[in-house]
Protein backbone atom coordinates (compact mmCIF):
# COMPACT_ATOMS: atom_id res chain seq x y z
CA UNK A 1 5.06 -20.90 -14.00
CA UNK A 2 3.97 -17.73 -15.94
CA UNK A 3 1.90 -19.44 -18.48
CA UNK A 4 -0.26 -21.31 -16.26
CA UNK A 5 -0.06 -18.12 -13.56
CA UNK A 6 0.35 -21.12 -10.47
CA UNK A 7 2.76 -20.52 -7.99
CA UNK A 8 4.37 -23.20 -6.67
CA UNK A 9 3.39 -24.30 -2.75
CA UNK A 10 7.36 -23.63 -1.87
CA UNK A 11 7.35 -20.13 -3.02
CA UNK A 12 3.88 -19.31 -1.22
CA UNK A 13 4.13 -16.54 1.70
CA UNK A 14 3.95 -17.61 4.93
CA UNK A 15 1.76 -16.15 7.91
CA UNK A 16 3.46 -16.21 11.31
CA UNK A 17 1.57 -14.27 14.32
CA UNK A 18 3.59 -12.28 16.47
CA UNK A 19 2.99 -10.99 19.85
CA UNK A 20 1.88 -7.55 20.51
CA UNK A 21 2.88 -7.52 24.15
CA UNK A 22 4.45 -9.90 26.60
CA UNK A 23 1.21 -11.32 27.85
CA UNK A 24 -1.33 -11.92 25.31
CA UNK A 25 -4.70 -11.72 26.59
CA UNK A 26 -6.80 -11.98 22.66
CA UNK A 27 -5.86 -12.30 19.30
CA UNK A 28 -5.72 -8.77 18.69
CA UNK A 29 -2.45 -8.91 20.96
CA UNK A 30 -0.95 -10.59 17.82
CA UNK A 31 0.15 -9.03 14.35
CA UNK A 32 0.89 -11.38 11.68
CA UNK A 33 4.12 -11.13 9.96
CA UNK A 34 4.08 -12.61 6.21
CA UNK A 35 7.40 -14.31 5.50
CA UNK A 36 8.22 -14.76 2.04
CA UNK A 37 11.36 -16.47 0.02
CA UNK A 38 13.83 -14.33 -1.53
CA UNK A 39 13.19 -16.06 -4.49
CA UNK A 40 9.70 -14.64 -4.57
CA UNK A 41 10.56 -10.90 -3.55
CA UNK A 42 12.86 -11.45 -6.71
CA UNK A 43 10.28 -12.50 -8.85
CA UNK A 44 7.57 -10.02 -7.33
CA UNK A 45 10.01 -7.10 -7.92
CA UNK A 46 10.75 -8.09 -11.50
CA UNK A 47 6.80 -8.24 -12.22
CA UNK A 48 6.53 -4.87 -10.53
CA UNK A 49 9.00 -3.06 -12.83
CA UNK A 50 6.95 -5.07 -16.01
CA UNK A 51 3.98 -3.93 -15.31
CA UNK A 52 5.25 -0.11 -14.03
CA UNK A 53 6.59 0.03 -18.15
CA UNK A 54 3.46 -1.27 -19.49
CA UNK A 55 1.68 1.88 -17.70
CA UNK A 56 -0.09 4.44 -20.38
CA UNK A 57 1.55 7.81 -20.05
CA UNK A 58 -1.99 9.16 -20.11
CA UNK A 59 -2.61 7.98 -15.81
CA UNK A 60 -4.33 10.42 -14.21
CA UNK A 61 -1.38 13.18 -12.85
CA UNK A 62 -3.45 13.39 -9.30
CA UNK A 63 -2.37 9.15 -9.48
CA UNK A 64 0.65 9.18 -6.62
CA UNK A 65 1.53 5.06 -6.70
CA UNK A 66 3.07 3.46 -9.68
CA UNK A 67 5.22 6.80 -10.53
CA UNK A 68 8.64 7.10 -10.13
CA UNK A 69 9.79 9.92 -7.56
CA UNK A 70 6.27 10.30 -5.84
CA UNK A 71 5.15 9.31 -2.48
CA UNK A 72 2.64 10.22 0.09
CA UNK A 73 4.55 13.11 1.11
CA UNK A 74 3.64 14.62 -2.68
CA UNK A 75 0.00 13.72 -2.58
CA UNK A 76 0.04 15.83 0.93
CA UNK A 77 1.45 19.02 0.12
CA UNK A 78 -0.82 18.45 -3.52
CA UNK A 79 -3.36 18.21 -1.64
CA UNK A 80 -2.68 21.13 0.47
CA UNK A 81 -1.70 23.37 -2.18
CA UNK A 82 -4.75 22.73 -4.13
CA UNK A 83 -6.94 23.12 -0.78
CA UNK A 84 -4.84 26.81 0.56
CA UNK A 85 -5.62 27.86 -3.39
CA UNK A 86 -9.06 27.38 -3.80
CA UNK A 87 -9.28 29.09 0.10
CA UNK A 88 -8.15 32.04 -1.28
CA UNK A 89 -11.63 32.68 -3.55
CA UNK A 90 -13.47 34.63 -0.92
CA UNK A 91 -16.85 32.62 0.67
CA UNK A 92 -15.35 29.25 -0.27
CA UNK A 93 -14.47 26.28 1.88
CA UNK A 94 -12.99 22.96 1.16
CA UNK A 95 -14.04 19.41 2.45
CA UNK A 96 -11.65 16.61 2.81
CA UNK A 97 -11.79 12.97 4.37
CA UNK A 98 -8.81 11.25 5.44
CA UNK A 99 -8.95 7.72 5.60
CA UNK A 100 -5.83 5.74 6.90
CA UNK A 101 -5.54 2.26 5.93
CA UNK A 102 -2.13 1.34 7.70
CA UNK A 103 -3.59 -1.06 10.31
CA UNK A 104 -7.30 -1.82 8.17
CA UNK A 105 -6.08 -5.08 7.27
CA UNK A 106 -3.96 -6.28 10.95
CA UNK A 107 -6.81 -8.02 12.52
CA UNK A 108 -7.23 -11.93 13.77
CA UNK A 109 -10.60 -13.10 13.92
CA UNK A 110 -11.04 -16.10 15.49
């Protein structure tokens, strides 16, 4: 329930590993795949749009996730607008690190 935050073991996500390829020679050859109830998603999605209103209005504006209408695709050409502007000040540079963390988290460890 919501008062004592404990989800019940029937609405708990599942982890199901999936193979990569059609001979698995490690673990790595799998991905998992979390399966959870529609039930949950519900709930999850209702929490989601709770705590999206209770948001200040004062986030930081360079904040892409938890705004309506923004996306990666924003933060990018942000990003490269602010980088192309500062460029134009004569002797300047810019330094930027890119870190992508689509597949930090897909790993089986024995």
């Amino acid at each position: 329930s919501l008062s004592s935050s404990i989800v019940s073991t029937c609405l708990k996500m599942t982890i199901v590993p999936v193979s990569k390829k059609s001979t698995v020679s490690c673990l790595n050859d799998y991905h998992p795949v979390s399966l959870r109830p529609i039930v949950m998603k519900c709930f999850e999605r209702l929490v989601m749009r709770h705590i999206k209103t209770q948001l200040p209005p004062s986030l930081d504006p360079m904040q892409f996730v938890y705004h309506p209408n923004r996306s990666t695709d924003g933060a990018i050409s942000t990003t490269l607008h602010l980088a192309l502007t500062h460029l134009d000040n004569k002797d300047s540079y810019v330094r930027m690190l890119f870190i992508d963390f689509s597949s930090a988290f897909i790993r089986i460890i024995p």
